[in-house]
N, C-alpha and C. Protein backbone atom coordinates (compact mmCIF):
# COMPACT_ATOMS: atom_id res chain seq x y z
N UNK A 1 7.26 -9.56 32.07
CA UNK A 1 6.62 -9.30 30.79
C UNK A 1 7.65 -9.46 29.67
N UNK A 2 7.34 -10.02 28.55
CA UNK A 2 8.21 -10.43 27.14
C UNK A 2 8.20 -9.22 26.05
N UNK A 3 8.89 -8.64 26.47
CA UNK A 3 8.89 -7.25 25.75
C UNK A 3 8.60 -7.75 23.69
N UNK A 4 9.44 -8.86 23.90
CA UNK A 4 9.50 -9.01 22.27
C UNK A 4 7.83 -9.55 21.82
N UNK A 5 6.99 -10.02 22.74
CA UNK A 5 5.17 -10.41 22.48
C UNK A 5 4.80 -9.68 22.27
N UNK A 6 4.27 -8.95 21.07
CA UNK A 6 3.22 -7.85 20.93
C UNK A 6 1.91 -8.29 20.56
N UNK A 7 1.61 -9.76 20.83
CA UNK A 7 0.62 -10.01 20.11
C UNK A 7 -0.67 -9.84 21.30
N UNK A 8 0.11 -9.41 22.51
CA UNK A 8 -1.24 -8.98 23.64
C UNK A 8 -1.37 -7.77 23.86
N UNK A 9 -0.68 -7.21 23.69
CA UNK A 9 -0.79 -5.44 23.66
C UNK A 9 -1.96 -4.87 23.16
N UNK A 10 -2.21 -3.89 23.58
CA UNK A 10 -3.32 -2.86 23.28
C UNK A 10 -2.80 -2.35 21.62
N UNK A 11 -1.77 -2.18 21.30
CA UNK A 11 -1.86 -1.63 20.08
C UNK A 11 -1.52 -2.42 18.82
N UNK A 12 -1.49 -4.06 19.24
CA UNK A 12 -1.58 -5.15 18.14
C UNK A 12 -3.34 -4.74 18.46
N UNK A 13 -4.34 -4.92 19.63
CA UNK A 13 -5.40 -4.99 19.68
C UNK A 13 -6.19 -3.40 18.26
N UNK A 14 -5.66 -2.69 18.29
CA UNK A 14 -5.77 -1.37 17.57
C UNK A 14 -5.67 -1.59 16.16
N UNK A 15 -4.11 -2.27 16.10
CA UNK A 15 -3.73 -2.36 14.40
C UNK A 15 -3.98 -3.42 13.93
N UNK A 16 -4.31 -4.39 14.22
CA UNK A 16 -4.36 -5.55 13.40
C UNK A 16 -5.69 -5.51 12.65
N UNK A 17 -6.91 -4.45 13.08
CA UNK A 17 -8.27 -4.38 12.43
C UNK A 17 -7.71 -3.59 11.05
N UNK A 18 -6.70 -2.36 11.52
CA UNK A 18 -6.26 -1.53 10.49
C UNK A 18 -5.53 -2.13 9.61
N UNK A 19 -4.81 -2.86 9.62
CA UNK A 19 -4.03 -4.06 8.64
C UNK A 19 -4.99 -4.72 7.58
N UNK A 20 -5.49 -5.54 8.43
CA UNK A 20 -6.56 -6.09 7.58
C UNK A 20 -7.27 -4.83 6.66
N UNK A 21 -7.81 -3.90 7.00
CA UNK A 21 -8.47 -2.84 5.97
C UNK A 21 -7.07 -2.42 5.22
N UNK A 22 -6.18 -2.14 5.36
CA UNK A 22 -5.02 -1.58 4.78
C UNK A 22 -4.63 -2.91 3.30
N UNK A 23 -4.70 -4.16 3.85
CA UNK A 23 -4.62 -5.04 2.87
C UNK A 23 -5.53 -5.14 1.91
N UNK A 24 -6.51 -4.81 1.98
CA UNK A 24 -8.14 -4.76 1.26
C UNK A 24 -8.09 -3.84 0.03
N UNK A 25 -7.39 -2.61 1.33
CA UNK A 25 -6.76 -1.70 0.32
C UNK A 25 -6.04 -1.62 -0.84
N UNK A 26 -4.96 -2.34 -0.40
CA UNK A 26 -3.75 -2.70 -1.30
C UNK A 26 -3.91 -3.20 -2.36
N UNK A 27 -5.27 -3.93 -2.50
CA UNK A 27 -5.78 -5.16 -3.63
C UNK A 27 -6.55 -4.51 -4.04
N UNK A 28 -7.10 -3.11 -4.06
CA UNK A 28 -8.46 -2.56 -4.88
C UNK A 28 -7.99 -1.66 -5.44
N UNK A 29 -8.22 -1.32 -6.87
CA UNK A 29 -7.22 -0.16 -7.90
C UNK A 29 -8.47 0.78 -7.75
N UNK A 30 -9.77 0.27 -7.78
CA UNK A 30 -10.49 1.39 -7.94
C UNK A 30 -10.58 1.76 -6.73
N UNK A 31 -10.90 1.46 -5.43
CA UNK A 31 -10.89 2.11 -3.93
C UNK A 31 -9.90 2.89 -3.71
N UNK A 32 -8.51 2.65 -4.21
CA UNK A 32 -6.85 3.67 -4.19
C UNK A 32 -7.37 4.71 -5.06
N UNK A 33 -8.18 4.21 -6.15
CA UNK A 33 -8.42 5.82 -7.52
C UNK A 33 -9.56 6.64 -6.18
N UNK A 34 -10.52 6.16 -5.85
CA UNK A 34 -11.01 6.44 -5.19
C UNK A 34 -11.26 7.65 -4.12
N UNK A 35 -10.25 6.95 -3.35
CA UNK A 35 -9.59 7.90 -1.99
C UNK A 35 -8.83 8.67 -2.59
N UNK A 36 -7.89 8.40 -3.11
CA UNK A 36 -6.93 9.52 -4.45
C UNK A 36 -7.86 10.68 -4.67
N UNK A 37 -8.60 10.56 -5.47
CA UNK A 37 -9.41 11.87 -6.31
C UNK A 37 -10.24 12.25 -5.33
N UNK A 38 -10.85 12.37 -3.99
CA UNK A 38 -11.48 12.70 -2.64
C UNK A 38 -10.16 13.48 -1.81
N UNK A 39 -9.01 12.94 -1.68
CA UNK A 39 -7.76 13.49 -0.90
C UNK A 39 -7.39 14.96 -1.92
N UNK A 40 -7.55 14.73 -3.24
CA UNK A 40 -6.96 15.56 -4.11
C UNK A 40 -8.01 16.72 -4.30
N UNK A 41 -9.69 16.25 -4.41
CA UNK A 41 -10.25 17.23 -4.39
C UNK A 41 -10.46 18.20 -3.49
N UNK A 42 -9.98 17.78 -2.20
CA UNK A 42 -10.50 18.16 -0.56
C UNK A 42 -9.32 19.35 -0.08
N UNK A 43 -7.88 19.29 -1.18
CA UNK A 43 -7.11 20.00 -0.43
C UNK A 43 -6.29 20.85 -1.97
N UNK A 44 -5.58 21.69 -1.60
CA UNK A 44 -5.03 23.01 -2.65
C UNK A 44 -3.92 22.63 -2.78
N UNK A 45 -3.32 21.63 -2.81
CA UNK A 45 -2.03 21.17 -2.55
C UNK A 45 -1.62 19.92 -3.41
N UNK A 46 -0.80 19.74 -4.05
CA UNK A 46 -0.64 18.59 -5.22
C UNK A 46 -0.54 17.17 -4.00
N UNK A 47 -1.10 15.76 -4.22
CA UNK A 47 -0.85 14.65 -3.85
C UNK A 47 -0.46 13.65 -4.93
N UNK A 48 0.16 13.03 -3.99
CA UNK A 48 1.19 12.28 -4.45
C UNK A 48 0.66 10.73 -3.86
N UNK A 49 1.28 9.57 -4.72
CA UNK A 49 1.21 8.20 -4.29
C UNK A 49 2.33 7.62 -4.92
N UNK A 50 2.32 6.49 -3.52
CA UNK A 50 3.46 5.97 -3.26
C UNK A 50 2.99 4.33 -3.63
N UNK A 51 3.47 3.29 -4.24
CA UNK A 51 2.82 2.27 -4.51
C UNK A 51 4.04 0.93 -4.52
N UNK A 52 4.09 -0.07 -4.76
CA UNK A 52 5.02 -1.13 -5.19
C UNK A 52 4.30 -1.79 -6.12
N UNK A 53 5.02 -2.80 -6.79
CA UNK A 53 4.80 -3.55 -8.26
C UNK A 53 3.44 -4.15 -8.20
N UNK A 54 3.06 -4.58 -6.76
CA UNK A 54 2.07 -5.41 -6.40
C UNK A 54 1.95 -6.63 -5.33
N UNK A 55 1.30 -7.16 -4.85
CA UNK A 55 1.20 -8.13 -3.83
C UNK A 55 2.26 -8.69 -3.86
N UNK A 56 2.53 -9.40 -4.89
CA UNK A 56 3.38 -10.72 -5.27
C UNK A 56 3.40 -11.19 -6.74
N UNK A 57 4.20 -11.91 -6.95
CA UNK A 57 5.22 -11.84 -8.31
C UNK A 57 3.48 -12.03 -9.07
N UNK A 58 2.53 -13.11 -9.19
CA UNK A 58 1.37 -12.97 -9.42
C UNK A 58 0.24 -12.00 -9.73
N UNK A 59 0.26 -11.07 -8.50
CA UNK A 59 -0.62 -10.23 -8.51
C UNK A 59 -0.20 -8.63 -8.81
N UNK A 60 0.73 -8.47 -10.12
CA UNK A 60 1.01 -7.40 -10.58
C UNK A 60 0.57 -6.03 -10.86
N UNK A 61 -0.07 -5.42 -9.69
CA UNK A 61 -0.95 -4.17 -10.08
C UNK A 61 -0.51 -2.89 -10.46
N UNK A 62 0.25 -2.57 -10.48
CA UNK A 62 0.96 -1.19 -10.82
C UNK A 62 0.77 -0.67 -12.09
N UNK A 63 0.79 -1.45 -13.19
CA UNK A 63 0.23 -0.25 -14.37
C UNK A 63 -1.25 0.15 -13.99
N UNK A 64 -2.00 -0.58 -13.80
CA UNK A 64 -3.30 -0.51 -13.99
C UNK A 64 -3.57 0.67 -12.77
N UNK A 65 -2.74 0.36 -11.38
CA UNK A 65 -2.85 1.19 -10.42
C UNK A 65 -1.98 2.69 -10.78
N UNK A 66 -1.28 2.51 -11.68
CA UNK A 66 -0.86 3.89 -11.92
C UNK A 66 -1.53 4.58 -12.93
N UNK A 67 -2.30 3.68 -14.04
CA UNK A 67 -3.36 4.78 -14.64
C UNK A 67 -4.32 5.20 -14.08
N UNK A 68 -5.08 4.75 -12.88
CA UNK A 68 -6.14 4.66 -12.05
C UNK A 68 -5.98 6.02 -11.63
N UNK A 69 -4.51 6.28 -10.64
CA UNK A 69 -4.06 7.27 -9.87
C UNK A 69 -3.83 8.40 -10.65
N UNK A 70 -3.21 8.18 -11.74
CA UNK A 70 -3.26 9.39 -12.75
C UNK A 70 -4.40 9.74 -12.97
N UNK A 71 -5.67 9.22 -13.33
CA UNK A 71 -6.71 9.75 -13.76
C UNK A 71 -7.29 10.27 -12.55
N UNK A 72 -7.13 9.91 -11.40
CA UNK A 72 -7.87 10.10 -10.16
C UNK A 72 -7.51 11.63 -9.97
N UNK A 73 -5.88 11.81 -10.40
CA UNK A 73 -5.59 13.51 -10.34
C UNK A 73 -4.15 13.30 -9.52
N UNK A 74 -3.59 12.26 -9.17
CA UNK A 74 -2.23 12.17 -8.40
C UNK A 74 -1.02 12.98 -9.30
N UNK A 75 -0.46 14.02 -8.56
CA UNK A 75 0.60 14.91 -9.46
C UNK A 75 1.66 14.28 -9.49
N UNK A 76 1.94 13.19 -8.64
CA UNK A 76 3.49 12.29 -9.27
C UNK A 76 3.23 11.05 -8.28
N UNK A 77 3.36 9.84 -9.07
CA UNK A 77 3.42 8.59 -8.48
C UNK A 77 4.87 7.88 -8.19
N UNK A 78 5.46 7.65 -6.82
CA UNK A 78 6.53 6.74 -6.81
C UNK A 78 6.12 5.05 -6.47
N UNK A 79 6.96 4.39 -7.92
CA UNK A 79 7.14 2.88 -7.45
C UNK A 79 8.12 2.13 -6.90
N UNK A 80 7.90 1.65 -5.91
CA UNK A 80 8.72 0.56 -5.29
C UNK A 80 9.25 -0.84 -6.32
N UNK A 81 10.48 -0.96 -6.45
CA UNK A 81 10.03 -1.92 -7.62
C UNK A 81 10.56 -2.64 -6.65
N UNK A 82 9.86 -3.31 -6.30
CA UNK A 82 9.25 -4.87 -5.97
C UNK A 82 7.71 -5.34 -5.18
N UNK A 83 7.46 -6.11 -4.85
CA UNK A 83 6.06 -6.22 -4.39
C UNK A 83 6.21 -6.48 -2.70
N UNK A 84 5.22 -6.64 -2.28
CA UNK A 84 4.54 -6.65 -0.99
C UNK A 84 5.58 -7.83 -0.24
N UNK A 85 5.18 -8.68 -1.19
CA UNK A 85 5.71 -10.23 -0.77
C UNK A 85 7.62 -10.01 -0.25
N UNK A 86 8.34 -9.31 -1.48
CA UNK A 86 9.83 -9.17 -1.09
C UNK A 86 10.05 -8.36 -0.09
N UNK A 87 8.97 -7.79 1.12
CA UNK A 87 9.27 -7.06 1.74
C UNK A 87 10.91 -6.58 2.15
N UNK A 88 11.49 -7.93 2.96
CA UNK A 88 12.94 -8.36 3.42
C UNK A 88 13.03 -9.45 4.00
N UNK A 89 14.20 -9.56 4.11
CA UNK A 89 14.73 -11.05 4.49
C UNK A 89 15.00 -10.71 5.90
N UNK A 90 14.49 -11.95 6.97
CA UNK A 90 14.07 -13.30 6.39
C UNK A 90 12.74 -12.98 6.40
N UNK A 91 11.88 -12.51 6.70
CA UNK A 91 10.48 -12.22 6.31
C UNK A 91 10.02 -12.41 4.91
N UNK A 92 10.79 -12.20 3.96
CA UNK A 92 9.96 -12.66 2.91
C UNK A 92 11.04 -12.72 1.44
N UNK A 93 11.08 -13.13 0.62
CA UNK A 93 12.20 -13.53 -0.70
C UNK A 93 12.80 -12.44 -0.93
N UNK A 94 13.72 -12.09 -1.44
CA UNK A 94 14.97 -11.10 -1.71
C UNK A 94 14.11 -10.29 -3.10
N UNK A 95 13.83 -8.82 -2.81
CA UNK A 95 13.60 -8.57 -4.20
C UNK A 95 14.52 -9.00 -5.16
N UNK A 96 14.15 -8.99 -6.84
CA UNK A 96 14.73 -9.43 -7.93
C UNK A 96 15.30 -7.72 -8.57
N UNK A 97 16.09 -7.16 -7.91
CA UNK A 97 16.87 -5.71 -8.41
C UNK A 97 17.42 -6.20 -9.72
């Protein structure tokens, strides 16, 4: 067995449905305000979100996703500054620090 293949495993079979919804995610400001203000109303406890600049140098969502989250009721937002795309090297372009 090829320890380094995960693409037959039971838990690529698990996550890769969750990926795909997780990406869906990533791209909807109002579905994040959404779940935000449902997580925040449901519990006594301040929440927090965690976000990056956006997909890719293109798809810049973070102001819009950080007024969203503020209004939704998030008590402190952290940004990643860079996007989805600069994850790391070699996987993907060097963020621009």
């Amino acid at each position: 067995m090829n320890i380094h293949n995960t693409s037959t495993t039971p838990a690529v079979a698990v996550t890769q449905p969750v990926n795909h919804l997780l990406v869906k995610l990533a791209s909807d400001v109002h579905v994040q305000s959404i779940v935000l203000a449902s997580m925040a109303g449901a519990v006594n406890i301040p929440v927090t979100a965690e976000m990056r600049l956006g997909w890719d140098d293109e798809n810049l969502t973070a102001p819009d996703l950080a007024r969203a989250l503020e209004d939704a009721g998030a008590a402190a937002i952290f940004v990643h500054g860079r996007t989805r795309e600069q994850i790391a090297v070699p996987r993907g372009p060097v963020a621009a620090w």
